[in-house]
N, C-alpha and C. Protein backbone atom coordinates (compact mmCIF):
# COMPACT_ATOMS: atom_id res chain seq x y z
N UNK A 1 49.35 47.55 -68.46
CA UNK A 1 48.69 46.31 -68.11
C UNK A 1 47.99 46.42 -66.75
N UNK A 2 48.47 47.44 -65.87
CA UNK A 2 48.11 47.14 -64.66
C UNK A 2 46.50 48.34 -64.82
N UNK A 3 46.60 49.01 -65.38
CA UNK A 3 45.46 49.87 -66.19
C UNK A 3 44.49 49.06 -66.41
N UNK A 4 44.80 48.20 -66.99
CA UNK A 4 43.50 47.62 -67.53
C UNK A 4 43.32 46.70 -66.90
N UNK A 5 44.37 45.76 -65.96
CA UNK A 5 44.13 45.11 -64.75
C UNK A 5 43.06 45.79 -63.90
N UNK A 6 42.98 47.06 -63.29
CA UNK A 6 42.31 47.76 -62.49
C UNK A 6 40.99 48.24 -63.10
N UNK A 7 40.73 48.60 -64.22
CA UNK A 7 39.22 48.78 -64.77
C UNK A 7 38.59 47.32 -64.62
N UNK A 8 39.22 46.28 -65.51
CA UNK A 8 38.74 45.17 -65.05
C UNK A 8 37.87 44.78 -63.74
N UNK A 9 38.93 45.27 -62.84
CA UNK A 9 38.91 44.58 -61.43
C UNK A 9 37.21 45.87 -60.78
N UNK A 10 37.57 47.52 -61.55
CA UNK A 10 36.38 48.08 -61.26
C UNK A 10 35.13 47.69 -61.58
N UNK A 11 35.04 47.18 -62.76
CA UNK A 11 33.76 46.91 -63.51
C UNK A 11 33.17 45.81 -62.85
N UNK A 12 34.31 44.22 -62.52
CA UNK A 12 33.86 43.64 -61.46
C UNK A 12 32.88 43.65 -59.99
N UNK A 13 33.65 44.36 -59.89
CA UNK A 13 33.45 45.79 -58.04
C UNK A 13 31.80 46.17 -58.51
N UNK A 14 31.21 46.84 -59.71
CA UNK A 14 30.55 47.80 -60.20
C UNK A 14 29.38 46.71 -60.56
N UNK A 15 29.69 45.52 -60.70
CA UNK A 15 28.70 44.66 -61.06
C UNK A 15 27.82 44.19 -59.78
N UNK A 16 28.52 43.59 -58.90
CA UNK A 16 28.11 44.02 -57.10
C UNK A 16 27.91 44.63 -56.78
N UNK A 17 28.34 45.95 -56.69
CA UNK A 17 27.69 46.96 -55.93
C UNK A 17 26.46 47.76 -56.16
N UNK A 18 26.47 48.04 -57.70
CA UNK A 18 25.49 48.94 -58.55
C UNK A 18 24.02 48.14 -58.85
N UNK A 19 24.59 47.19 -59.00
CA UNK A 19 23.30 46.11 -59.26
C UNK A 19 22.82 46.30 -61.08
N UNK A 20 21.55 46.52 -60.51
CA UNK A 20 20.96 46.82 -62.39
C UNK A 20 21.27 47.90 -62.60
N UNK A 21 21.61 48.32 -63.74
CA UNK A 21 21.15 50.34 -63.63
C UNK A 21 19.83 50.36 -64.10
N UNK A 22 19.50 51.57 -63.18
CA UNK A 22 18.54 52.12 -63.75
C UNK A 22 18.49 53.60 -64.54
N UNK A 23 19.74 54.22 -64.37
CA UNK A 23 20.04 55.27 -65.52
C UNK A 23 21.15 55.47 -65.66
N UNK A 24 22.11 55.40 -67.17
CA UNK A 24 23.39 55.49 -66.75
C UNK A 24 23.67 56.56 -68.26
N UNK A 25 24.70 57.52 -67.64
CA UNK A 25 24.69 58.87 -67.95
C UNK A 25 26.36 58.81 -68.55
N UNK A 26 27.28 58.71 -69.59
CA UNK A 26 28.59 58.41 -70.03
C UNK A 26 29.21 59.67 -70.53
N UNK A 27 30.27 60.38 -70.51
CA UNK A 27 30.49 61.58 -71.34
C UNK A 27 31.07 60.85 -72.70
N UNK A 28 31.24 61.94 -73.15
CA UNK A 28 31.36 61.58 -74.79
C UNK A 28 32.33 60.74 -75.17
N UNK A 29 32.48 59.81 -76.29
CA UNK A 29 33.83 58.98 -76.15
C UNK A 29 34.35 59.56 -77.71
N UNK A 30 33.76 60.80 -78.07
CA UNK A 30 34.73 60.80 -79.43
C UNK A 30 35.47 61.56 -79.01
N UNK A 31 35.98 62.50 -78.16
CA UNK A 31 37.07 63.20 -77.89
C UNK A 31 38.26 62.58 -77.81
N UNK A 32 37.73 61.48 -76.41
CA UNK A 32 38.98 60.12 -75.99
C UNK A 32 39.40 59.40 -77.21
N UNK A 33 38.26 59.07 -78.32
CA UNK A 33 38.90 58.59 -79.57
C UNK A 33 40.35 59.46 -80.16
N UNK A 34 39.65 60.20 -80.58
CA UNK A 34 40.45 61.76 -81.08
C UNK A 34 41.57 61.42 -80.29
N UNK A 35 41.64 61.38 -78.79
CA UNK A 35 42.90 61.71 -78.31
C UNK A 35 43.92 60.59 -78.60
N UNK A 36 43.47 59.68 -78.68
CA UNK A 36 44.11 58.25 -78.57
C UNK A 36 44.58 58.20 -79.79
N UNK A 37 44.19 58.52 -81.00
CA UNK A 37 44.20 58.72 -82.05
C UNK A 37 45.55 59.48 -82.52
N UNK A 38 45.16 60.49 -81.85
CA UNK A 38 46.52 61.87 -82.19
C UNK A 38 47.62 61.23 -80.99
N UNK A 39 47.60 60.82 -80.20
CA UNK A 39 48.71 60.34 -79.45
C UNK A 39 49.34 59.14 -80.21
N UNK A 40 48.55 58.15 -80.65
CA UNK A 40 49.43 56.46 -81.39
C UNK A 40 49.99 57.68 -82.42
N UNK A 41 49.66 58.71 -83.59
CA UNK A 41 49.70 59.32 -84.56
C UNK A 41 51.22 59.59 -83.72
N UNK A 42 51.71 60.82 -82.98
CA UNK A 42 52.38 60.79 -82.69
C UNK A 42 53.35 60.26 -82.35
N UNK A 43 53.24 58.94 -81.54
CA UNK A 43 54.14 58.08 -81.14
C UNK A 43 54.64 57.51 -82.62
N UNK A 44 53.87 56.98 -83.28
CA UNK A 44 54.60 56.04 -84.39
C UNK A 44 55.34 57.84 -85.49
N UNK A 45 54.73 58.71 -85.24
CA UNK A 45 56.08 59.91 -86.12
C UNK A 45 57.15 59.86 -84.86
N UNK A 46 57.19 59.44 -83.89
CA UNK A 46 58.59 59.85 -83.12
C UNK A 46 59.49 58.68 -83.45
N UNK A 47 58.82 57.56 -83.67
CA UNK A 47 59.43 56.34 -84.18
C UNK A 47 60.16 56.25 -85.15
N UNK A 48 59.60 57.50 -86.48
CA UNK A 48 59.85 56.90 -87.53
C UNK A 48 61.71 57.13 -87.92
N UNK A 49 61.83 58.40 -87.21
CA UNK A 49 63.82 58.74 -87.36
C UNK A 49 64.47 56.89 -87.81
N UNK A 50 65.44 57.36 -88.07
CA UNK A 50 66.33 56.11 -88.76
C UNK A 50 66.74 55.34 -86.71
N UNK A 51 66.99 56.55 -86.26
CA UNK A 51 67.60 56.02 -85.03
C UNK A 51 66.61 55.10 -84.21
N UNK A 52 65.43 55.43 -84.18
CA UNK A 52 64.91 54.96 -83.51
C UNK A 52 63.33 53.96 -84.13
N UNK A 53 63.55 53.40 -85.63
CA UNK A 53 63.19 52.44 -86.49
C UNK A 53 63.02 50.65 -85.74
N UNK A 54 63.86 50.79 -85.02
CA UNK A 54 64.63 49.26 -84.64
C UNK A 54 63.62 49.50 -83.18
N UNK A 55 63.29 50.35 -82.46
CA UNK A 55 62.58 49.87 -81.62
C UNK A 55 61.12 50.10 -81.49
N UNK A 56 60.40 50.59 -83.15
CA UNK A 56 58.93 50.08 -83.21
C UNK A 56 58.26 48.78 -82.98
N UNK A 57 59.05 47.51 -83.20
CA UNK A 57 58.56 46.67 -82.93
C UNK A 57 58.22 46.40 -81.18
N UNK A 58 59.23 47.06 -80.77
CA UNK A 58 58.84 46.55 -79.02
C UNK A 58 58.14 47.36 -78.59
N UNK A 59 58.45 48.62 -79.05
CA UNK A 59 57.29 49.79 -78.62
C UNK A 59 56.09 49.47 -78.99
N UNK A 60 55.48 48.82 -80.07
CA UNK A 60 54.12 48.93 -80.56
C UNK A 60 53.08 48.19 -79.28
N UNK A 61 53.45 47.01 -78.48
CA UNK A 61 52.74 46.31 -77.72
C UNK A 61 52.50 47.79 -76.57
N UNK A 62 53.32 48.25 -76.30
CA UNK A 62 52.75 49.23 -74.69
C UNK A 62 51.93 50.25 -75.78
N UNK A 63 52.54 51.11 -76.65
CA UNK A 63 51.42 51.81 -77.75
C UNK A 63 50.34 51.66 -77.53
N UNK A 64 49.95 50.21 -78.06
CA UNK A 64 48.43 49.48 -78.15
C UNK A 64 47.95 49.25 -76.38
N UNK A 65 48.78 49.10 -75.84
CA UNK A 65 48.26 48.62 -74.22
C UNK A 65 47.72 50.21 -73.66
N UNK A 66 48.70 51.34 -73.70
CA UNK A 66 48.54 52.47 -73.50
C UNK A 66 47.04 52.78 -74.14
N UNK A 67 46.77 52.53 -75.50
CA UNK A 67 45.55 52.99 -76.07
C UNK A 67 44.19 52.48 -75.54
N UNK A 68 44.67 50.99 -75.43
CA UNK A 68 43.06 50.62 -74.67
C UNK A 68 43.18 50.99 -73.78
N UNK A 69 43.72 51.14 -72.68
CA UNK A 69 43.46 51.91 -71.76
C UNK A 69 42.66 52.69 -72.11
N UNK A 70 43.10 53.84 -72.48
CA UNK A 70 43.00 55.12 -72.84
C UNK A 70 40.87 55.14 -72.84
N UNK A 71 41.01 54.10 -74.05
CA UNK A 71 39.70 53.70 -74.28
C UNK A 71 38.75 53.24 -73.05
N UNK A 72 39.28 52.40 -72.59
CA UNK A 72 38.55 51.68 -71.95
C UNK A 72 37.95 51.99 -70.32
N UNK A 73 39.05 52.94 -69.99
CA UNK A 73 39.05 53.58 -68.54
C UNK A 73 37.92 54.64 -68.47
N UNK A 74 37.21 54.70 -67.33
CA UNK A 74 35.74 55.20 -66.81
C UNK A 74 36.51 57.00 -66.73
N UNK A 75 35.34 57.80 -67.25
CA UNK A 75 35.49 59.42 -67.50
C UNK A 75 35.41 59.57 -66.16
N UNK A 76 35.94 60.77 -65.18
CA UNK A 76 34.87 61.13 -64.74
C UNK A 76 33.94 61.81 -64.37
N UNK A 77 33.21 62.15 -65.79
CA UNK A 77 31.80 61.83 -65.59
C UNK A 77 31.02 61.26 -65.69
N UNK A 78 31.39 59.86 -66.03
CA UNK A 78 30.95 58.68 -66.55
C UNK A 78 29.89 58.27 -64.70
N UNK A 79 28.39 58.33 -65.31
CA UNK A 79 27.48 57.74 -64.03
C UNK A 79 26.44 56.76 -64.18
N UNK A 80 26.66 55.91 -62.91
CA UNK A 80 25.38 55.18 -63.73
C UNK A 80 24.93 54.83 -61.90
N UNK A 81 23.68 55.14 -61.77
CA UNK A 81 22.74 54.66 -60.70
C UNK A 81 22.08 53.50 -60.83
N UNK A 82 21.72 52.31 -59.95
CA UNK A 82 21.86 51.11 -59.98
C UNK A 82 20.93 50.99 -58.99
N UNK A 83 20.04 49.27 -59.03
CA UNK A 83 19.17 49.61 -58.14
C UNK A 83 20.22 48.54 -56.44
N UNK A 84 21.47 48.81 -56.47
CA UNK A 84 22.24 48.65 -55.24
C UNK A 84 23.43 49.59 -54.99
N UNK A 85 23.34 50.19 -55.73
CA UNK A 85 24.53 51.44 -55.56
C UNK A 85 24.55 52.21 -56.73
N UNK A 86 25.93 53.20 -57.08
CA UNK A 86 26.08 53.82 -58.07
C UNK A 86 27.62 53.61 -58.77
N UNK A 87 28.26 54.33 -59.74
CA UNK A 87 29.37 54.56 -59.95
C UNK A 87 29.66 55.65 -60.44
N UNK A 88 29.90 56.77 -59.93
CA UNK A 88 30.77 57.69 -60.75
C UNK A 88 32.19 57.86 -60.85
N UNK A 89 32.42 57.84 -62.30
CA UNK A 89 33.71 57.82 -62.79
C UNK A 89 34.34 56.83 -62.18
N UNK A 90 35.47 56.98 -61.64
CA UNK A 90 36.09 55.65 -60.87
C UNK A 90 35.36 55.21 -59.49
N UNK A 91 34.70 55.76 -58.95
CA UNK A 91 33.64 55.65 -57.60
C UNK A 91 32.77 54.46 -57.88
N UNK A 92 32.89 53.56 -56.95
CA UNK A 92 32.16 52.69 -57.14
C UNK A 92 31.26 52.25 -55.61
N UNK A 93 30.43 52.75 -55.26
CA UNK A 93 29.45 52.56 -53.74
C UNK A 93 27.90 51.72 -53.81
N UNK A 94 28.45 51.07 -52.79
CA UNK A 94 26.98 50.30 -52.44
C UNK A 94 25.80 51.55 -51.58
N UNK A 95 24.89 51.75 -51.68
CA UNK A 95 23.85 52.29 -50.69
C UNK A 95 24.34 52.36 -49.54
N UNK A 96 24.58 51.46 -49.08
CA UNK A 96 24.65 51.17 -47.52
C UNK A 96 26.84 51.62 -47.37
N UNK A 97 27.23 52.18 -48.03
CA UNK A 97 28.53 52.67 -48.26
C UNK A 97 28.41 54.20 -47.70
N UNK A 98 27.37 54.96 -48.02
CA UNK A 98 26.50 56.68 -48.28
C UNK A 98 26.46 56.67 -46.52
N UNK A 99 27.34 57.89 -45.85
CA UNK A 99 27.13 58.52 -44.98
C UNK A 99 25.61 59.46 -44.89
N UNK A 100 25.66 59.48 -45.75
CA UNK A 100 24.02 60.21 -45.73
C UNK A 100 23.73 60.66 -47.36
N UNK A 101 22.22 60.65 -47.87
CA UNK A 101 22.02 60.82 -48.87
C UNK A 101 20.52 61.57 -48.90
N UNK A 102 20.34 62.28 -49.67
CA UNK A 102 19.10 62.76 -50.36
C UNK A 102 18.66 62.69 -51.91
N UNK A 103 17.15 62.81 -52.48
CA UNK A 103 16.78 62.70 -53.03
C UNK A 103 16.31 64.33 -53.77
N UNK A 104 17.19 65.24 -54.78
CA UNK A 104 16.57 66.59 -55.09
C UNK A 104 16.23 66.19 -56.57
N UNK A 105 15.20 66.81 -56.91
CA UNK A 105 15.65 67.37 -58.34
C UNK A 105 15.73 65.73 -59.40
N UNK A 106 16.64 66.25 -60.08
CA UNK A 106 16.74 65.10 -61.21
C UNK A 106 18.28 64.59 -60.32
N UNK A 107 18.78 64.62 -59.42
CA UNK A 107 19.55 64.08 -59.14
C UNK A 107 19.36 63.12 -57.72
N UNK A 108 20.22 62.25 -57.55
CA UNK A 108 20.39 61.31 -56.20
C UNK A 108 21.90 62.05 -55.49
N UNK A 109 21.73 62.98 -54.57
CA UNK A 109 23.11 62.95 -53.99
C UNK A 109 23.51 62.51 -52.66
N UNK A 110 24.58 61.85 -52.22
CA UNK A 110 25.27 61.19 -51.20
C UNK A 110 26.45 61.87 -50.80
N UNK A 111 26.52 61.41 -49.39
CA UNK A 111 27.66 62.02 -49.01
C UNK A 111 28.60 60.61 -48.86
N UNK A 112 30.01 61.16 -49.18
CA UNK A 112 30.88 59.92 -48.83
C UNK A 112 32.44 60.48 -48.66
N UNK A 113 33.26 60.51 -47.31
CA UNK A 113 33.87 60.48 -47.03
C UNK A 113 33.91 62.07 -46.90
N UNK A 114 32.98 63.00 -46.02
CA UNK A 114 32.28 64.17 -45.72
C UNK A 114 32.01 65.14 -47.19
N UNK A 115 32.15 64.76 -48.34
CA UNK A 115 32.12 65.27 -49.80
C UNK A 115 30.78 65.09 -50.49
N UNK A 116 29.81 66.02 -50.76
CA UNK A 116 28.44 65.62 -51.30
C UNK A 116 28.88 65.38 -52.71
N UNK A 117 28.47 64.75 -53.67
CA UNK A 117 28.50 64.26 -54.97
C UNK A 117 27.20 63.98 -55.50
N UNK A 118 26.54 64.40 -56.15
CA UNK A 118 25.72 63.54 -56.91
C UNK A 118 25.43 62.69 -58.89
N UNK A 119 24.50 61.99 -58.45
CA UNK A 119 24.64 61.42 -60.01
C UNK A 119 23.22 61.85 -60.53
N UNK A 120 22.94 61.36 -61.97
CA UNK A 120 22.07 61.93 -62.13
C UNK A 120 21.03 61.03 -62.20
N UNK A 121 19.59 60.85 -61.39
CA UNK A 121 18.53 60.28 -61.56
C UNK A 121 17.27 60.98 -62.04
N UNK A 122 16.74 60.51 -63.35
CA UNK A 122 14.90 60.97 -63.49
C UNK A 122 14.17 60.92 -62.04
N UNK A 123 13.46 61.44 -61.94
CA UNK A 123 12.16 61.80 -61.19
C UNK A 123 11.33 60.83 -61.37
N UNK A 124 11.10 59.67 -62.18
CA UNK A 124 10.71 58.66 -62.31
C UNK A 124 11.18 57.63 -61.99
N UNK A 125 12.35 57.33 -61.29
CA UNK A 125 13.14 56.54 -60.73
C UNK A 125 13.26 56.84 -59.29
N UNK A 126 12.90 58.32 -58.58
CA UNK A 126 12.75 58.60 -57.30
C UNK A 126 12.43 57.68 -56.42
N UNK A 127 11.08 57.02 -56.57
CA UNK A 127 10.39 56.22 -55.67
C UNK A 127 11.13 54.96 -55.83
N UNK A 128 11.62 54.26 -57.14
CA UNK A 128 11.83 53.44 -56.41
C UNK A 128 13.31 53.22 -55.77
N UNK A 129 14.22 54.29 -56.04
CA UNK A 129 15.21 54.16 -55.86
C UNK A 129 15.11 54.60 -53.93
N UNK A 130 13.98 55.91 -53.65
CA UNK A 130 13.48 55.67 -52.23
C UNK A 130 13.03 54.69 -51.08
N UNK A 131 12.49 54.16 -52.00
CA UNK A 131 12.28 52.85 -51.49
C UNK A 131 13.59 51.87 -51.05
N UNK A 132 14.19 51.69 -51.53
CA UNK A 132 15.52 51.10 -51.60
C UNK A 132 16.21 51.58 -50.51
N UNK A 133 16.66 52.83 -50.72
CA UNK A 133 17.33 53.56 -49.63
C UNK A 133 16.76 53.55 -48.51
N UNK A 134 15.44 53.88 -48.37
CA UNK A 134 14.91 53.90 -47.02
C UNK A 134 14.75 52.54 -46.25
N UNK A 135 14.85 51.41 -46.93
CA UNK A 135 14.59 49.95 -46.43
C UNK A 135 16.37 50.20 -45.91
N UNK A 136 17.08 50.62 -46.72
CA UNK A 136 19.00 50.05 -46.50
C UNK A 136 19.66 50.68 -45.21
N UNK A 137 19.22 52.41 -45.92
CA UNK A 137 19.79 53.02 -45.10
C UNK A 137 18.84 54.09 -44.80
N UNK A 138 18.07 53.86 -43.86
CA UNK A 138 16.66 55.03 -43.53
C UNK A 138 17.53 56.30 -42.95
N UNK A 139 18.13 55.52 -41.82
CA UNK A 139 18.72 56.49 -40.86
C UNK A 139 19.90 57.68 -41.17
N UNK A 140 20.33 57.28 -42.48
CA UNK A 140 21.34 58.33 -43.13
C UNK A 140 20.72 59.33 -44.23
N UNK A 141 19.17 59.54 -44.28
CA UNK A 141 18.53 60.56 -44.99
C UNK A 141 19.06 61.57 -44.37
N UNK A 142 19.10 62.93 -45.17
CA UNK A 142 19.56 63.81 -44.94
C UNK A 142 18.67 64.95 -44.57
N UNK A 143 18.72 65.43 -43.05
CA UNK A 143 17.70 66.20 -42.64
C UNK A 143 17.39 67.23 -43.59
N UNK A 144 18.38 67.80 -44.32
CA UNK A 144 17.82 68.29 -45.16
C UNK A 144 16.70 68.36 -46.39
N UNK A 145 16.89 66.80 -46.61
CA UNK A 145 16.15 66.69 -46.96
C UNK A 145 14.39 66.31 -46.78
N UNK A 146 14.11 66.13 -45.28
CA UNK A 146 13.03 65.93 -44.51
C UNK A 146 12.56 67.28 -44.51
């Protein structure tokens, strides 16, 4: 419960900070199916012994709580760039959060908490996502990237 208390409370967080997306990049969710899948599979064969029959019924609620989770919780590689921040995987940053950031390639990367990371942005989203940054946070471009 407290699992899905906390995605909740991220996606919240992710709605403020990220703003719109403007590209958002998810890893695959049939594996996590699969897994969730073969795990309830399992749990209800460990159930089934004579001994332990009498406590499927109480077990089934955390089962099912355990599974959405499972489901519902951010990969991470799960990214999505936003025109006020980003989120990867459980990361959730406003612009103005980014110790310093540059613009390479098909990606946007930032530094945050001395660790470069990046997500992935088109080259068609450069400018205006430059724009943005340079109005928020001019002064944390990354000489490197100048």
């Amino acid at each position: 419960l407290i699992g899905i208390a906390t995605v909740l409370a991220l996606r919240a967080r992710q709605q403020d900070a990220v703003g719109t997306p403007l590209q958002r990049n998810f890893a695959d969710r049939k594996p996590r199916m699969l897994q969730a899948a073969l795990a309830l599979a399992l749990l209800l064969a460990l159930a089934i012994p004579a001994e332990s029959r009498e406590l499927l019924p109480s077990m089934l609620p955390l089962i099912l709580l355990a599974g959405i989770f499972h489901l519902i919780r951010p990969d991470s590689r799960d990214q999505i760039c936003g025109d006020k921040g980003l989120r990867l995987g459980w990361t959730v940053l406003s612009f103005n959060e980014f110790e310093s950031w540059r613009l390479m390639g098909e990606h946007l990367r930032f530094q945050k908490f001395g660790l470069w990371e990046a997500v992935a942005l088109a080259p068609e989203h450069h400018d205006q996502v430059r724009a943005i940054l340079e109005r928020e946070v001019a002064d944390r471009e990354s000489a490197f990237n100048q």
